[in-house]
C-alpha atoms as a PDB file:
ATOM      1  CA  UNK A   1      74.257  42.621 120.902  1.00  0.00           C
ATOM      2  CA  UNK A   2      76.363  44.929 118.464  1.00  0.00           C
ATOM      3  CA  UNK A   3      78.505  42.837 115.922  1.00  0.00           C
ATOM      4  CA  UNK A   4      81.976  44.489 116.759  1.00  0.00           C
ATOM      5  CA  UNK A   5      81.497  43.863 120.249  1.00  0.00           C
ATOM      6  CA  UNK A   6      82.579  40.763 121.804  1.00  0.00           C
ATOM      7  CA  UNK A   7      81.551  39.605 125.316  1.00  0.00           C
ATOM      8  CA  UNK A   8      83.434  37.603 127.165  1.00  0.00           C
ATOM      9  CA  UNK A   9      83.134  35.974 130.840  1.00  0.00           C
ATOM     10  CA  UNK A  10      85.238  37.427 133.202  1.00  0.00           C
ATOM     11  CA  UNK A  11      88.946  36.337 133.757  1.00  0.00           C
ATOM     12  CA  UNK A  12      91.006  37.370 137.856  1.00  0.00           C
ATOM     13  CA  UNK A  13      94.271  36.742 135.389  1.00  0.00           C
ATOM     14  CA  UNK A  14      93.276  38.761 132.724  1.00  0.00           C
ATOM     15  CA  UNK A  15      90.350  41.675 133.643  1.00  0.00           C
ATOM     16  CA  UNK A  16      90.667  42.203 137.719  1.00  0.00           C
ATOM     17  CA  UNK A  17      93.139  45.371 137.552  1.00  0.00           C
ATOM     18  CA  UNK A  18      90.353  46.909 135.259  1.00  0.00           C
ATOM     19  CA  UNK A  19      87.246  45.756 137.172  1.00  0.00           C
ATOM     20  CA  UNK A  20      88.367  46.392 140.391  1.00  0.00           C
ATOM     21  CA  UNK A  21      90.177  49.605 139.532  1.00  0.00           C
ATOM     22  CA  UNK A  22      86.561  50.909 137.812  1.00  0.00           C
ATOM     23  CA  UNK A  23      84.907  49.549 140.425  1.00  0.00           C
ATOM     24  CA  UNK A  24      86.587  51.614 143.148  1.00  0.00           C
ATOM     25  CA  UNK A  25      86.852  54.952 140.959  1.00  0.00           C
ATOM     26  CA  UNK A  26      82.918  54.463 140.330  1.00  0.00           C
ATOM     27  CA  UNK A  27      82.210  54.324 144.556  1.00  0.00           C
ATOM     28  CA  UNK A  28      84.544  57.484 144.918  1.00  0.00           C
ATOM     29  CA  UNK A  29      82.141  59.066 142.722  1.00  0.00           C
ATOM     30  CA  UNK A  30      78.880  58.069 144.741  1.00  0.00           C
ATOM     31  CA  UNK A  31      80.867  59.663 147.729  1.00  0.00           C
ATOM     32  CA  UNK A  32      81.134  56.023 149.054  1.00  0.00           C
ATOM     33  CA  UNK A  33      84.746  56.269 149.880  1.00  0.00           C
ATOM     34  CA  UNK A  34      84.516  54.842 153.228  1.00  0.00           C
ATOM     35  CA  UNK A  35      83.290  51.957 151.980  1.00  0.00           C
ATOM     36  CA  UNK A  36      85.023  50.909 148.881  1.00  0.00           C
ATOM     37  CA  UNK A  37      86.727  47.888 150.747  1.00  0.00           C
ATOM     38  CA  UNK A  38      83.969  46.382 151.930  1.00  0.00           C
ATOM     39  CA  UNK A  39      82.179  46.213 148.708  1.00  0.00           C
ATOM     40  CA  UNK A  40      85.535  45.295 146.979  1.00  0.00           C
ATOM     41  CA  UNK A  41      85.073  41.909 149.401  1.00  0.00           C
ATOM     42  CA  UNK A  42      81.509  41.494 148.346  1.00  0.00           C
ATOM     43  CA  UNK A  43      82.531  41.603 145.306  1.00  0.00           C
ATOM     44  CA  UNK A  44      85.366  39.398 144.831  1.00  0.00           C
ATOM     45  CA  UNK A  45      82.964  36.654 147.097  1.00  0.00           C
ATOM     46  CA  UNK A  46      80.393  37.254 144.341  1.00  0.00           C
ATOM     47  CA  UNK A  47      83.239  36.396 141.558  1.00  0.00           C
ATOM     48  CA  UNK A  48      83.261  33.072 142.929  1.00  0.00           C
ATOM     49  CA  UNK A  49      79.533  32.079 143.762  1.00  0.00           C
ATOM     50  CA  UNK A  50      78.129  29.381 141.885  1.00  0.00           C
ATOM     51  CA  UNK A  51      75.323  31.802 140.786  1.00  0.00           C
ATOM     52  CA  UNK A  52      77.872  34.593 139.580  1.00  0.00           C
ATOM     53  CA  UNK A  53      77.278  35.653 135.538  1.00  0.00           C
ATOM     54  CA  UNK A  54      79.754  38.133 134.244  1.00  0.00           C
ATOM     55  CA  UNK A  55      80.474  39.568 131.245  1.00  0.00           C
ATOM     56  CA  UNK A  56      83.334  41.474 129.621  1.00  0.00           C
ATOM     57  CA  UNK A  57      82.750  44.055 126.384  1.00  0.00           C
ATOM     58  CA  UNK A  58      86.079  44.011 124.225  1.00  0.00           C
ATOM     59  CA  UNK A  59      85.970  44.915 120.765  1.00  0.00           C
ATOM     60  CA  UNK A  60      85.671  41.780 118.152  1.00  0.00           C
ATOM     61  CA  UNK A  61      89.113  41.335 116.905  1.00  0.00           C
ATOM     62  CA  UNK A  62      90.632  42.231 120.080  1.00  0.00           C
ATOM     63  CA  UNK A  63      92.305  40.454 123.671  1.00  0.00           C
ATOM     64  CA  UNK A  64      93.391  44.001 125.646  1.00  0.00           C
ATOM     65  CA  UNK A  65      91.250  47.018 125.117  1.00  0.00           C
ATOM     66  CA  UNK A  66      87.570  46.883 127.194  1.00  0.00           C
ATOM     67  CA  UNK A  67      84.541  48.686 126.828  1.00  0.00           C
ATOM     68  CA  UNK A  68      82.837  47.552 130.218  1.00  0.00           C
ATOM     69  CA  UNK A  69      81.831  44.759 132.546  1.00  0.00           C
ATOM     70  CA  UNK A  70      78.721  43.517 134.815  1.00  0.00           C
ATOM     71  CA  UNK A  71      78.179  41.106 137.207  1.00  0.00           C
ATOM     72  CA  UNK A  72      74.806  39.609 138.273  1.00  0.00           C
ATOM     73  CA  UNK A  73      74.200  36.745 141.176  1.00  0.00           C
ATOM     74  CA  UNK A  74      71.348  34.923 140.278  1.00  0.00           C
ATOM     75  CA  UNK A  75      68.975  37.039 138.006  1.00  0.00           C
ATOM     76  CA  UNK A  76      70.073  40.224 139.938  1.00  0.00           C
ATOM     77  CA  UNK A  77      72.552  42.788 138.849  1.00  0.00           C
ATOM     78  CA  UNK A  78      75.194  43.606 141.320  1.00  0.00           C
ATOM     79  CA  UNK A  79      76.732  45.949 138.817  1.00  0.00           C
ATOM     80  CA  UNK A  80      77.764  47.397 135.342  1.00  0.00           C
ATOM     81  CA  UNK A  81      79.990  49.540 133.746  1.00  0.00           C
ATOM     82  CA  UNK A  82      80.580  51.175 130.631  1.00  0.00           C
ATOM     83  CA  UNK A  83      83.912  53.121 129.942  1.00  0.00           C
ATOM     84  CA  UNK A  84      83.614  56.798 129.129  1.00  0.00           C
ATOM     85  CA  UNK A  85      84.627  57.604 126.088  1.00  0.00           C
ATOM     86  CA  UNK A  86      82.058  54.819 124.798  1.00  0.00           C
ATOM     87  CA  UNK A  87      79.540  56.333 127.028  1.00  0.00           C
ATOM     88  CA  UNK A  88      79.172  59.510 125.004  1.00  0.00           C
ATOM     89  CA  UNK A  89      78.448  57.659 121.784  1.00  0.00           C
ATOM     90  CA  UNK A  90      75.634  55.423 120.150  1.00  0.00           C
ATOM     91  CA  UNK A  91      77.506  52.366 121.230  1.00  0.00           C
ATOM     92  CA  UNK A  92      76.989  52.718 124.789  1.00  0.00           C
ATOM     93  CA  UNK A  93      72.970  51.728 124.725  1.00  0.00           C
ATOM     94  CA  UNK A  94      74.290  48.828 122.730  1.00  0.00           C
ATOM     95  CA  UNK A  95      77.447  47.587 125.024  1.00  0.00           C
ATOM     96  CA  UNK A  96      75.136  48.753 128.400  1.00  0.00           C
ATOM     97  CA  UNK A  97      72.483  46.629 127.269  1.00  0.00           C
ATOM     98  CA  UNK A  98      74.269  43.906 125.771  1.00  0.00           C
ATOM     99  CA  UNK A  99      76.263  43.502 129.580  1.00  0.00           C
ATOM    100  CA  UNK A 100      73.051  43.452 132.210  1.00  0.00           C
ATOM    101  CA  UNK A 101      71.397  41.073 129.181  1.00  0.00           C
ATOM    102  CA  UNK A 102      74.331  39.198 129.469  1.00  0.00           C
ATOM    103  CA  UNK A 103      74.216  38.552 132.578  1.00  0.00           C
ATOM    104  CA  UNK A 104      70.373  39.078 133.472  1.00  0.00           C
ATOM    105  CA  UNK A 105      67.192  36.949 131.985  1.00  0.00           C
ATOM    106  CA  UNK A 106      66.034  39.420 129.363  1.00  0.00           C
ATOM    107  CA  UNK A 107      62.157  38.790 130.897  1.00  0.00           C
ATOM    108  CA  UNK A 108      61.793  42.644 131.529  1.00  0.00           C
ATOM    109  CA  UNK A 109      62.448  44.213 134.420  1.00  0.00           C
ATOM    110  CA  UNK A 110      66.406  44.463 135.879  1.00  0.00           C
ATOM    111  CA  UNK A 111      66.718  44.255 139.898  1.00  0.00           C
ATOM    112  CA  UNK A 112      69.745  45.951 140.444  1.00  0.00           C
ATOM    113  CA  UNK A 113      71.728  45.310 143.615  1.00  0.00           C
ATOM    114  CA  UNK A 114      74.065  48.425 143.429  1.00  0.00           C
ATOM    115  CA  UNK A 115      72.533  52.196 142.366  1.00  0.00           C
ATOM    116  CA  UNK A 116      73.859  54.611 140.514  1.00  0.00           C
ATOM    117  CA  UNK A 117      73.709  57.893 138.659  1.00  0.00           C
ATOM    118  CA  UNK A 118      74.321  55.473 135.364  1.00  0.00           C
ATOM    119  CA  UNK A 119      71.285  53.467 136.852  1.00  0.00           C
ATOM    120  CA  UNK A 120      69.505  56.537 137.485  1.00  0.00           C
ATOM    121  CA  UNK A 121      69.397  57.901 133.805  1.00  0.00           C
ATOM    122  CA  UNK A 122      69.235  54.523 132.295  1.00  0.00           C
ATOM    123  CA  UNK A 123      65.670  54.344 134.173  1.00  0.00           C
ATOM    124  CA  UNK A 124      65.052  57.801 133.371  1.00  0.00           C
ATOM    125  CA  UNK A 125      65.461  56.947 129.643  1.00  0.00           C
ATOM    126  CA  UNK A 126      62.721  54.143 129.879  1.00  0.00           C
ATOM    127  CA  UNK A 127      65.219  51.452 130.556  1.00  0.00           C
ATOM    128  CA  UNK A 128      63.670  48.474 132.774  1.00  0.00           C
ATOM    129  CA  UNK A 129      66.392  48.629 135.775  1.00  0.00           C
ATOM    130  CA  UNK A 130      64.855  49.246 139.504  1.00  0.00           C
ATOM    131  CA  UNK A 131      66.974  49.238 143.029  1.00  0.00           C
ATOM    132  CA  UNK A 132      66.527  46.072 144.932  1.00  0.00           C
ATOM    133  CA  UNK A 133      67.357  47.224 148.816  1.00  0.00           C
ATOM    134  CA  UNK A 134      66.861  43.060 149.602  1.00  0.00           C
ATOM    135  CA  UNK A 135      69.215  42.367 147.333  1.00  0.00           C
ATOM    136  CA  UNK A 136      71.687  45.456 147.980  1.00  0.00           C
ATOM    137  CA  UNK A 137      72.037  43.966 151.787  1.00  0.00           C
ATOM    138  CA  UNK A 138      72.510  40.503 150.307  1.00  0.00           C
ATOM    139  CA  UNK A 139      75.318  41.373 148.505  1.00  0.00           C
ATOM    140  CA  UNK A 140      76.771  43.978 151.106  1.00  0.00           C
ATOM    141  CA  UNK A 141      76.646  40.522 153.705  1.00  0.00           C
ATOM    142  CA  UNK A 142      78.884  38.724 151.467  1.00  0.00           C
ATOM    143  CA  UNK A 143      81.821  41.057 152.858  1.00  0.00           C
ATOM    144  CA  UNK A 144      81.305  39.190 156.672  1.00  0.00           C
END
């Protein structure tokens, strides 16, 4: 994990305008439009399952600036994000990793309930992370 990065577990008081609000503007880019409320729901039902790990990147040293957030039920990722700006520097293999191991077992291989084009060049890259369609449904249900 990098030193001037802190993670923190995820807050609804303090982080849900900037999770959710990432969230959404990440599905508009996957042309999932249509369905950015019913994966909002699944998401907000994951936030509260027993087996829900999150993690929020700040900087160390600092309570209102974030770098990114993931969420994983069980051992499987439902999702992760890294802000942009920090996406286009060194910092972002760092603060990527550091949130799915935060939130993942580190034995290898990331199942990862949600894909995208970050997914898709992190595996391109080498990094362990595969789609999970088993999983994908599982966490799509949690919106019934």
């Amino acid at each position: 994990m990098c030193s001037h990065v802190d993670m923190v577990p995820y807050s609804d008081d303090v982080h849900h305008a900037f999770v959710f609000s990432t969230f959404a503007d990440s599905l508009r880019k996957l042309c999932m439009s249509g369905e950015i409320r019913s994966l909002e729901l699944s998401l907000r039902r994951a936030l509260i399952d027993p087996s829900c790990k999150t993690a929020v990147a700040i900087p160390h040293d600092s309570w209102d600036e974030f770098l990114g957030w993931s969420v994983s039920l069980g051992d499987v990722l439902v999702y992760a994000y890294v802000r942009f700006p920090y996406r286009m520097s060194k910092i972002v293999s760092h603060v990527g990793d550091s949130l799915i191991r935060h939130v993942c077992s580190d034995d290898g291989s990331v199942r990862a309930a949600l894909w995208t084009l970050d997914a898709s060049r992190m595996a391109g890259h080498g990094y362990p992370i595969r789609y999970d369609l088993d999983e994908h449904n599982r966490f799509r249900q949690l919106a019934r």
